[in-house]
N, C-alpha and C. Protein backbone atom coordinates (compact mmCIF):
# COMPACT_ATOMS: atom_id res chain seq x y z
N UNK A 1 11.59 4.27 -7.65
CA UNK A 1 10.59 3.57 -6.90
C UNK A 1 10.77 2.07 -7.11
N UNK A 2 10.67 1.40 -5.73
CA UNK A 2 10.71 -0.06 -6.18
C UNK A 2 9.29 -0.58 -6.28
N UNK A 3 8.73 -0.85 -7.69
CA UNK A 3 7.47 -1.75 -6.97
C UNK A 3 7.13 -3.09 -7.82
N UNK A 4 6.74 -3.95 -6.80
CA UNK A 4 6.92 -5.76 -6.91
C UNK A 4 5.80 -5.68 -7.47
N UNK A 5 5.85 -5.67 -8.65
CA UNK A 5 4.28 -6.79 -9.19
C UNK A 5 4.37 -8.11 -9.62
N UNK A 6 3.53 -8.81 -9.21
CA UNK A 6 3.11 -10.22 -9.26
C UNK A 6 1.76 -10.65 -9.67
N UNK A 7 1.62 -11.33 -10.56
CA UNK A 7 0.95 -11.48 -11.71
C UNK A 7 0.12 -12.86 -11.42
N UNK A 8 -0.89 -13.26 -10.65
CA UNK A 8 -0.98 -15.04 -10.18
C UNK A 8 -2.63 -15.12 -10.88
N UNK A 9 -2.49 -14.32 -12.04
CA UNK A 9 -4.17 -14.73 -12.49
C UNK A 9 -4.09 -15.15 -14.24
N UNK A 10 -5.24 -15.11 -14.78
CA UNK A 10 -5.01 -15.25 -16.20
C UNK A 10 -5.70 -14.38 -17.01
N UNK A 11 -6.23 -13.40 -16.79
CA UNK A 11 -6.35 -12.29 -17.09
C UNK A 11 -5.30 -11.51 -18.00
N UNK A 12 -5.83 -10.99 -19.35
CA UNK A 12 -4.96 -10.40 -19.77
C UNK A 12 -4.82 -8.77 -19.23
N UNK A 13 -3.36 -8.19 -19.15
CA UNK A 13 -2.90 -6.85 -17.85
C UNK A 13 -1.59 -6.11 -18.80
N UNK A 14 -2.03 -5.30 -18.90
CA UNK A 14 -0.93 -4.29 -19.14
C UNK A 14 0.14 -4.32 -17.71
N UNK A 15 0.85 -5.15 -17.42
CA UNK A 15 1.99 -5.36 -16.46
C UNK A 15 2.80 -4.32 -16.26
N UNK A 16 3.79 -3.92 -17.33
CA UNK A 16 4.90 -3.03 -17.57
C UNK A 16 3.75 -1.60 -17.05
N UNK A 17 2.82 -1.36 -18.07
CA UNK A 17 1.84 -0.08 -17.76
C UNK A 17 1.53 0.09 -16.32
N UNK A 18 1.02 -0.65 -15.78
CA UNK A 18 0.43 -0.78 -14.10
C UNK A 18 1.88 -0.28 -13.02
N UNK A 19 2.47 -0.74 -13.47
CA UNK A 19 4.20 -1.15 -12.70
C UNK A 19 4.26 0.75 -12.75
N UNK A 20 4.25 0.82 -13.59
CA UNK A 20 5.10 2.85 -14.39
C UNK A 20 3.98 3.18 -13.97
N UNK A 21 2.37 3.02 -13.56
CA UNK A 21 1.39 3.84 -13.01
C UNK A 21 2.16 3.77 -11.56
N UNK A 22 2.32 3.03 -10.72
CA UNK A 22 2.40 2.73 -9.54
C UNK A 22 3.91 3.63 -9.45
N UNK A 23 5.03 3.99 -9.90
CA UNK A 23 5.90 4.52 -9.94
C UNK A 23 5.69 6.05 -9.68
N UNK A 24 5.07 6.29 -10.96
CA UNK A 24 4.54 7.72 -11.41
C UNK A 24 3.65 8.37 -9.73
N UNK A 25 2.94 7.32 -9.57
CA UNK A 25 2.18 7.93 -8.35
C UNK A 25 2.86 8.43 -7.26
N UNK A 26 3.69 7.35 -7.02
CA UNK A 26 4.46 7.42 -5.73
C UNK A 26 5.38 8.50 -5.78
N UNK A 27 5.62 8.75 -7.12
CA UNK A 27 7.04 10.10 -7.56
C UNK A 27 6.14 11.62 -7.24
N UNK A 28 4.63 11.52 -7.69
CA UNK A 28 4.06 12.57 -7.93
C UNK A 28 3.71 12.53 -6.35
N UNK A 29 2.95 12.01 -5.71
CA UNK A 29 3.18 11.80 -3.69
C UNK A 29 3.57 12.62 -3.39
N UNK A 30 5.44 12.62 -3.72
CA UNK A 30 6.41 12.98 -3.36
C UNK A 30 7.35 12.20 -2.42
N UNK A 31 7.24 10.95 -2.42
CA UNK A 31 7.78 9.96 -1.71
C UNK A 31 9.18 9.73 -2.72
N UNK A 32 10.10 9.63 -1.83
CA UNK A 32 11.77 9.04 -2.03
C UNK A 32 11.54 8.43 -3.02
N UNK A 33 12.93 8.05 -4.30
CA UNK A 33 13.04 6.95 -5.40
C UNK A 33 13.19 6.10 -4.79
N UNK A 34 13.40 5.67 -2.88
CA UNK A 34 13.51 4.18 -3.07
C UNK A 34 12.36 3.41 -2.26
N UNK A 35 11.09 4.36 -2.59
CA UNK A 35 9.90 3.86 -1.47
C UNK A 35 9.65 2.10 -2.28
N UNK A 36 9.05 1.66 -1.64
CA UNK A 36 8.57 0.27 -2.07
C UNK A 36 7.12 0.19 -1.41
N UNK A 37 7.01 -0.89 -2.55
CA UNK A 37 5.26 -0.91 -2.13
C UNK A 37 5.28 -2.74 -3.82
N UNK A 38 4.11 -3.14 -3.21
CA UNK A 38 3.66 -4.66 -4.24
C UNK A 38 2.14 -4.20 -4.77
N UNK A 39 2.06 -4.78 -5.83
CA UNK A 39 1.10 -4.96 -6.68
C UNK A 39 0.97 -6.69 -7.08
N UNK A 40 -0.22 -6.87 -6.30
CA UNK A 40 -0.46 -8.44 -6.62
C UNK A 40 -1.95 -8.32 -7.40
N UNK A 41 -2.06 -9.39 -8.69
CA UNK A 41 -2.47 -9.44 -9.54
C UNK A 41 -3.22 -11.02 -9.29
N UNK A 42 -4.57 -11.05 -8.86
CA UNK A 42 -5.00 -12.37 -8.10
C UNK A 42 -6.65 -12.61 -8.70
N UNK A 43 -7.09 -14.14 -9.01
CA UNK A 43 -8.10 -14.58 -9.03
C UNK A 43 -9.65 -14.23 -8.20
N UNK A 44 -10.64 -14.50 -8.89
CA UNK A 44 -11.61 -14.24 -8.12
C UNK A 44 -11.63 -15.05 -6.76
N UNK A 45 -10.99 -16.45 -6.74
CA UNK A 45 -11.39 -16.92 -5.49
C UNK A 45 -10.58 -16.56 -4.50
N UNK A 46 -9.21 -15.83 -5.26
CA UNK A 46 -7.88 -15.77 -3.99
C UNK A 46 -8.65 -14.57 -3.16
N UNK A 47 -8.94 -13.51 -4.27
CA UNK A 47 -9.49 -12.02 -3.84
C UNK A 47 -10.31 -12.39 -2.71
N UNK A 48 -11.53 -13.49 -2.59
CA UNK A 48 -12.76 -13.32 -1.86
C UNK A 48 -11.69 -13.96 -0.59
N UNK A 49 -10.94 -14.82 -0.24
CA UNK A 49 -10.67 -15.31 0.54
C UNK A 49 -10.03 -14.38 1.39
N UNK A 50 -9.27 -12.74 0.57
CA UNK A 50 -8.63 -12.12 1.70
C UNK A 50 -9.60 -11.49 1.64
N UNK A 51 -10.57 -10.94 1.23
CA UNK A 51 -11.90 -10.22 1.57
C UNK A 51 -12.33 -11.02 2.86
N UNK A 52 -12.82 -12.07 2.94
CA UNK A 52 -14.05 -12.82 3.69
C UNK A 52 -12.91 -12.54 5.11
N UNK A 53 -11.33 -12.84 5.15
CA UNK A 53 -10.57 -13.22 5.97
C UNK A 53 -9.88 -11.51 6.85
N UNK A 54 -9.38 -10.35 6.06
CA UNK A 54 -9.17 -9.07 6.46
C UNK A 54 -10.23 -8.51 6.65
N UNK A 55 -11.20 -8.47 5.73
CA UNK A 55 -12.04 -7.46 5.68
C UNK A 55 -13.44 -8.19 6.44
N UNK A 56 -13.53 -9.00 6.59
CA UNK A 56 -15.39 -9.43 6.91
C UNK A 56 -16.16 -9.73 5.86
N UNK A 57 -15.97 -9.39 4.97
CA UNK A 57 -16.92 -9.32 3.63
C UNK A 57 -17.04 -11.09 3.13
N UNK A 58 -17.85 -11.11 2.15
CA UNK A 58 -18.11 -12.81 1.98
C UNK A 58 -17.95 -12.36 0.04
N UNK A 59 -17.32 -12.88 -1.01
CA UNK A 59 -16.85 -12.82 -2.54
C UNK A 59 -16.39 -12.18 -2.88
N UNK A 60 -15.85 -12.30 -4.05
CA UNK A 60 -15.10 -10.96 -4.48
C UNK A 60 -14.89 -9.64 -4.55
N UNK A 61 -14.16 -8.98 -4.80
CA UNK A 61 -13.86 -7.83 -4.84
C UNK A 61 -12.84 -7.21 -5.92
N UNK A 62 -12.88 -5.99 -6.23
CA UNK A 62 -12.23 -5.67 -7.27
C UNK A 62 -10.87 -4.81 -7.02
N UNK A 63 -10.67 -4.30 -5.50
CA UNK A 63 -9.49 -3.94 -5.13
C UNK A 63 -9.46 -4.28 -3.44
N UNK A 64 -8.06 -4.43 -2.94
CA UNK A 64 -7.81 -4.60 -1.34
C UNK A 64 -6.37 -3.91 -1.46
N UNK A 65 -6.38 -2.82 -0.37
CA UNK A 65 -5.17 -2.75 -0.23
C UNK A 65 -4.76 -2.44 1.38
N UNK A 66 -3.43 -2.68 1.46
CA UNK A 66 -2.84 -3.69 2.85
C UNK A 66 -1.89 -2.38 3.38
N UNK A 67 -2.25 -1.10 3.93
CA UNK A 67 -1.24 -0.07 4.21
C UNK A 67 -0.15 -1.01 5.48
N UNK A 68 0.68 -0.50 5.22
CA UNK A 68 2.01 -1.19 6.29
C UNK A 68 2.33 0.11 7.09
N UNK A 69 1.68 1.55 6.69
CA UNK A 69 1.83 2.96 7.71
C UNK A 69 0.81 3.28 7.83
N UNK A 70 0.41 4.29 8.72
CA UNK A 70 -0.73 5.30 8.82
C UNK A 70 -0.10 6.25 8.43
N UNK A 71 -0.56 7.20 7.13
CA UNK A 71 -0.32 7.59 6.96
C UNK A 71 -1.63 8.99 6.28
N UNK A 72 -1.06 10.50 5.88
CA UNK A 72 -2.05 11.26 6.25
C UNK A 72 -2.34 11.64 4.54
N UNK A 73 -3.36 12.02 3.76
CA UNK A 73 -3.04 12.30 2.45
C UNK A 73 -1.77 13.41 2.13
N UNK A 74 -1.23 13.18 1.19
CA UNK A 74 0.06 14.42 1.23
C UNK A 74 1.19 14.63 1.92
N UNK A 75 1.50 14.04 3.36
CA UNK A 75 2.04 13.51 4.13
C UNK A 75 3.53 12.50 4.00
N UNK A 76 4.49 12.81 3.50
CA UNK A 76 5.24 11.92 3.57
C UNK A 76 6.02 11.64 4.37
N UNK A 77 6.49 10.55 5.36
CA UNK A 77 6.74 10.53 6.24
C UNK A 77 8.77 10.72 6.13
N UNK A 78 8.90 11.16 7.32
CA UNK A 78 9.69 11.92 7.62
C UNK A 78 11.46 10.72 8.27
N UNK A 79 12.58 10.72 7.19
CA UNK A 79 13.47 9.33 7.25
C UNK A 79 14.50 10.09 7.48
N UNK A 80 15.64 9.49 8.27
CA UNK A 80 16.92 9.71 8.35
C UNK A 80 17.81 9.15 7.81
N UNK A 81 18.65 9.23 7.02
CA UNK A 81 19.64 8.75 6.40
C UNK A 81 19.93 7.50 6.40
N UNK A 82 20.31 6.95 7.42
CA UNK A 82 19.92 5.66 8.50
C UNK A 82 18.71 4.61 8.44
N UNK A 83 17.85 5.12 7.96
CA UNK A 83 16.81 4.14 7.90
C UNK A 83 16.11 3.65 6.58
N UNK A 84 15.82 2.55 6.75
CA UNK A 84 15.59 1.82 5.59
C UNK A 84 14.24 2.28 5.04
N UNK A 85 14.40 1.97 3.12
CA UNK A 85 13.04 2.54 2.27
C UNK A 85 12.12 2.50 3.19
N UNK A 86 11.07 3.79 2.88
CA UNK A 86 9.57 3.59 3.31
C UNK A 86 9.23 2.41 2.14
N UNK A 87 8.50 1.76 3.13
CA UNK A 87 7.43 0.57 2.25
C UNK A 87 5.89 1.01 3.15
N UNK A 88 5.19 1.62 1.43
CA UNK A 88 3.76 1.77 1.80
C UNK A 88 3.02 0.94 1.98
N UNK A 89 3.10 -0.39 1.45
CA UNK A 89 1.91 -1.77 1.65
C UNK A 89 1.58 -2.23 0.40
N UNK A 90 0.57 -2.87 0.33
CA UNK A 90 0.33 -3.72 -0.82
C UNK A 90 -0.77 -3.43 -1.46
N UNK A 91 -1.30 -3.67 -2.65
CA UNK A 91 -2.66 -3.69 -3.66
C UNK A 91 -2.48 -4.59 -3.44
N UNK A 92 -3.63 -5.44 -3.56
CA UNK A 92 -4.04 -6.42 -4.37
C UNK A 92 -5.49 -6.01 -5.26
N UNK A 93 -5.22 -6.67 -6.50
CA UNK A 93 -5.97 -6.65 -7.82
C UNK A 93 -6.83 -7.74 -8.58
N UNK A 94 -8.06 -7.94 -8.56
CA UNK A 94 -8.57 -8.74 -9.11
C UNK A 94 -9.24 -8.71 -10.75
N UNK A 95 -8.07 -8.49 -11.65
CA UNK A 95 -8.26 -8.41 -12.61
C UNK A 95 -9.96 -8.87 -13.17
N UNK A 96 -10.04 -10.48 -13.32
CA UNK A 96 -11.26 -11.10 -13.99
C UNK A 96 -12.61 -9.93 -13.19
N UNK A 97 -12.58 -9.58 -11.82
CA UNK A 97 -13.50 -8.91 -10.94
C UNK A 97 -13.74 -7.40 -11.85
N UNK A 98 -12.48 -6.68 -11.86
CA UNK A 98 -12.87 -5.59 -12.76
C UNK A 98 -13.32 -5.55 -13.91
N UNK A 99 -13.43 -6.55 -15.00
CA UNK A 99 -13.68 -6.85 -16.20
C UNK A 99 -14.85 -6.86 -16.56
N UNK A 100 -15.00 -7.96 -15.12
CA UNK A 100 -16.94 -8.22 -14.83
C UNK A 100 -17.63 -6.35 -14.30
N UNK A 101 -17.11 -5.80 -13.56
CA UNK A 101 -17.30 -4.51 -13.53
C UNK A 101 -17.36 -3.84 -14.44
N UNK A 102 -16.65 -3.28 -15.58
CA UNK A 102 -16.14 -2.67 -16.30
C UNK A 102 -17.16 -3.27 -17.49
N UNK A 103 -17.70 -4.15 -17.32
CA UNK A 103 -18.52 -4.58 -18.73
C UNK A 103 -20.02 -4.26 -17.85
N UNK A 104 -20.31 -4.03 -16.91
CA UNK A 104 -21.58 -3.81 -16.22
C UNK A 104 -21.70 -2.60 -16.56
N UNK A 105 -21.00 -1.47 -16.30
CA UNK A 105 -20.57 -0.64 -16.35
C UNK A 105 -20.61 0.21 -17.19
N UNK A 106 -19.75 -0.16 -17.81
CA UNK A 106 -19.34 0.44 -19.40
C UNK A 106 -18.53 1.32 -19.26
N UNK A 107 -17.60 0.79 -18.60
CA UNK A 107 -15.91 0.81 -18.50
C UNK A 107 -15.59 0.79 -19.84
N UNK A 108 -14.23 0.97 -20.07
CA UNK A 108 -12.88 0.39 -20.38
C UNK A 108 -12.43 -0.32 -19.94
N UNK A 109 -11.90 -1.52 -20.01
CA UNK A 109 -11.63 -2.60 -18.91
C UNK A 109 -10.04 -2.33 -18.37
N UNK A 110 -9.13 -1.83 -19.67
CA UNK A 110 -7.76 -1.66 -19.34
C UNK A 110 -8.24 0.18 -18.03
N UNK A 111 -8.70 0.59 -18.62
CA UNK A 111 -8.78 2.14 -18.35
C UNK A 111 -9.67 1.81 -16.84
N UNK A 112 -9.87 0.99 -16.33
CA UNK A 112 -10.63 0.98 -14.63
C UNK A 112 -9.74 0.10 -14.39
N UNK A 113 -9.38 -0.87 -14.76
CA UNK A 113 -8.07 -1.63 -14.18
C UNK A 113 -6.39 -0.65 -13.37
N UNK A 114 -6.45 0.25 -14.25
CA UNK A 114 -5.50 1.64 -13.87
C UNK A 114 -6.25 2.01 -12.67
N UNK A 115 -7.43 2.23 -12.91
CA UNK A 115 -8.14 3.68 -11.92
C UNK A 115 -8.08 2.35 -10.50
N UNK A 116 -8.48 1.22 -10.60
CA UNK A 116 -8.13 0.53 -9.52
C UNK A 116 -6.87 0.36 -8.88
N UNK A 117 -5.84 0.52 -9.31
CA UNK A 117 -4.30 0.47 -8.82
C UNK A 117 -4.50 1.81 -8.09
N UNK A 118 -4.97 3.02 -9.07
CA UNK A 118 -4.71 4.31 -8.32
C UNK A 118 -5.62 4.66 -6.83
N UNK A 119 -6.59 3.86 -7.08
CA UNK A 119 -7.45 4.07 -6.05
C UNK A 119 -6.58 2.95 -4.86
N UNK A 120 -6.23 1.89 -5.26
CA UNK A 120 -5.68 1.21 -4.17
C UNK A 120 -4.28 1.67 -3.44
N UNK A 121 -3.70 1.91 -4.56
CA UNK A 121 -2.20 3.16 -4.16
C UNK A 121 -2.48 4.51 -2.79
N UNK A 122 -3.82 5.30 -3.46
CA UNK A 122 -4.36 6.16 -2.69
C UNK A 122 -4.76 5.66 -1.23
N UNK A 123 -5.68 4.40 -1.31
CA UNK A 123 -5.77 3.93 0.29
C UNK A 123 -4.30 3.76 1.20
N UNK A 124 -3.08 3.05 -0.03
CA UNK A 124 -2.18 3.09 1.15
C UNK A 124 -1.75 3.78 1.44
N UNK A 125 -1.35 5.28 0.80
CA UNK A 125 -1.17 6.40 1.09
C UNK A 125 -2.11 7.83 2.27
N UNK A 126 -2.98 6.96 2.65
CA UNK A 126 -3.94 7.80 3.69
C UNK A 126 -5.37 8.47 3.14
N UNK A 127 -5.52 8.33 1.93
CA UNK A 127 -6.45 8.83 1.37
C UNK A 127 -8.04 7.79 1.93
N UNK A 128 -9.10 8.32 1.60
CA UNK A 128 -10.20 7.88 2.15
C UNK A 128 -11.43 8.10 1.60
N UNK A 129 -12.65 7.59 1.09
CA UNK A 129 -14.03 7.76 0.77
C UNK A 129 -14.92 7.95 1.20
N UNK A 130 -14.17 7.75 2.28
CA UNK A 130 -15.94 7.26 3.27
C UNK A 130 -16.51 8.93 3.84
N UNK A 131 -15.81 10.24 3.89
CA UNK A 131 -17.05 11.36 4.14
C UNK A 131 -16.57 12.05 2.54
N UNK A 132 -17.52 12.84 2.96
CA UNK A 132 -17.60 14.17 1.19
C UNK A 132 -17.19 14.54 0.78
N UNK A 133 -15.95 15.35 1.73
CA UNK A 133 -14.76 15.78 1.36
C UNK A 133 -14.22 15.11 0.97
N UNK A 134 -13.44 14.58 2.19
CA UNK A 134 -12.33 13.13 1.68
C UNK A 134 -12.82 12.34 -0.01
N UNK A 135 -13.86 11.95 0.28
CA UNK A 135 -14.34 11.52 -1.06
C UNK A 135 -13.84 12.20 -2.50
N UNK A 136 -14.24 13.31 -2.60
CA UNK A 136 -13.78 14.41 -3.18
C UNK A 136 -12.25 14.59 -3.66
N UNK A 137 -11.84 14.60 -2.67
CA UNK A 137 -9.98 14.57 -2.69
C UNK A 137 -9.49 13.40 -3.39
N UNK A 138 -10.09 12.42 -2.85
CA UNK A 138 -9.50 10.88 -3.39
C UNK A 138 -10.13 11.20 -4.79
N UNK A 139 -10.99 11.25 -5.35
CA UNK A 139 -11.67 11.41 -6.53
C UNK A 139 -10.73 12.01 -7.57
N UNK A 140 -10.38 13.28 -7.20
CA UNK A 140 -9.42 14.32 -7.61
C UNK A 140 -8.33 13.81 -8.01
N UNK A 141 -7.67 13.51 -6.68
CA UNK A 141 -6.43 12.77 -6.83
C UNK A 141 -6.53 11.49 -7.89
N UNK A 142 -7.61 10.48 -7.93
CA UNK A 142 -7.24 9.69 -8.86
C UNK A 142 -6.87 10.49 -10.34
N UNK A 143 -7.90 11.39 -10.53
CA UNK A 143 -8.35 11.94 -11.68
C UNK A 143 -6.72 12.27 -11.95
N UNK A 144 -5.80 13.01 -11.33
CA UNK A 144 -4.62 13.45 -11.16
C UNK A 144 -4.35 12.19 -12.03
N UNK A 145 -3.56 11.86 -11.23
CA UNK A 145 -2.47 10.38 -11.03
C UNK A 145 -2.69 9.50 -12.34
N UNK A 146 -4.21 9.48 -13.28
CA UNK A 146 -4.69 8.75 -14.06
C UNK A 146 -4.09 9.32 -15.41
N UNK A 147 -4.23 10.84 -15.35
CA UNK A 147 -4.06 12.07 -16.46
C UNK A 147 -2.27 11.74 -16.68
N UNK A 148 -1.65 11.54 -15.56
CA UNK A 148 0.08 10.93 -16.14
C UNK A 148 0.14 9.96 -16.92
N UNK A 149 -0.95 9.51 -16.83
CA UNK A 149 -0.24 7.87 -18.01
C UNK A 149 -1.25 8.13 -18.83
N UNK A 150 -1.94 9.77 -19.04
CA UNK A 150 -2.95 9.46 -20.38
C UNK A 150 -4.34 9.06 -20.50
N UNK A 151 -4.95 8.90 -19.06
CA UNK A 151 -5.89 7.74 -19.07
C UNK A 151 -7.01 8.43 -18.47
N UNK A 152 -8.12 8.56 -18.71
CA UNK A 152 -9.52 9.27 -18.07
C UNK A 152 -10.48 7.99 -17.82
N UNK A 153 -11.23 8.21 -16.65
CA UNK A 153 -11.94 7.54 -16.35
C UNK A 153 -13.24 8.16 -16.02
């Protein structure tokens, strides 16, 4: 798996850890070793600005992610020899945002920082919250994907 993480905050991040979550996921998917996909690692004000600007929303946020396919849960899309890596899209991550979460909360701050990659991984992959089921599935699936690197949320 290729995946770009980029690091533009000051937040302390298990980097290497996040990178091998984002791997692990995409392997367990079932997507090709050479899918690609980014993990950007961004400030409270960068976060609100692609919030207020993609999404409508007005401050921060604690995950955005940028699918580059439509794609269906479980679904991997279908390549010919010939054609270049699937690239699923992007996370972006607002570290300081989850922290502030995660202490409201009563998180783990490293241990929801994960569950946020997986949940943002899952959106670009087709997964969804918004009815009961679906909800359900994505839920599951994080729970999955989290249990590879050890980690309960």
């Amino acid at each position: 798996m290729n995946v770009f993480l980029s690091d533009e905050q000051t937040e302390p991040v298990d980097a290497p850890g996040l990178r091998r979550l984002a791997e692990l996921a995409l392997d367990f998917e079932g997507f090709p070793p050479d899918t690609e996909m980014s993990v950007v690692l961004v400030d409270e004000a960068q976060i609100a600005r692609y919030n207020d600007r993609f999404m409508g929303r007005h401050g921060p946020t604690d995950v955005l992610a940028f699918p580059l396919l439509e794609l269906r849960p479980g679904a991997v899309p279908v390549r010919t020899p010939d054609d270049p890596p699937i690239g699923v899209g992007d996370v972006f991550l607002c570290p300081a945002e989850i922290r502030t979460r995660a202490e409201a909360e009563g998180y783990d701050y490293p241990d929801l920082l994960f569950l946020m990659l997986v949940h943002g991984i899952l959106h670009l992959l087709g997964y969804d919250h918004d009815e009961g089921g679906a909800a359900d599935a994505m839920s599951q699936r994080e729970d999955e994907l989290l249990a590879l690197v050890g980690k309960v949320v």
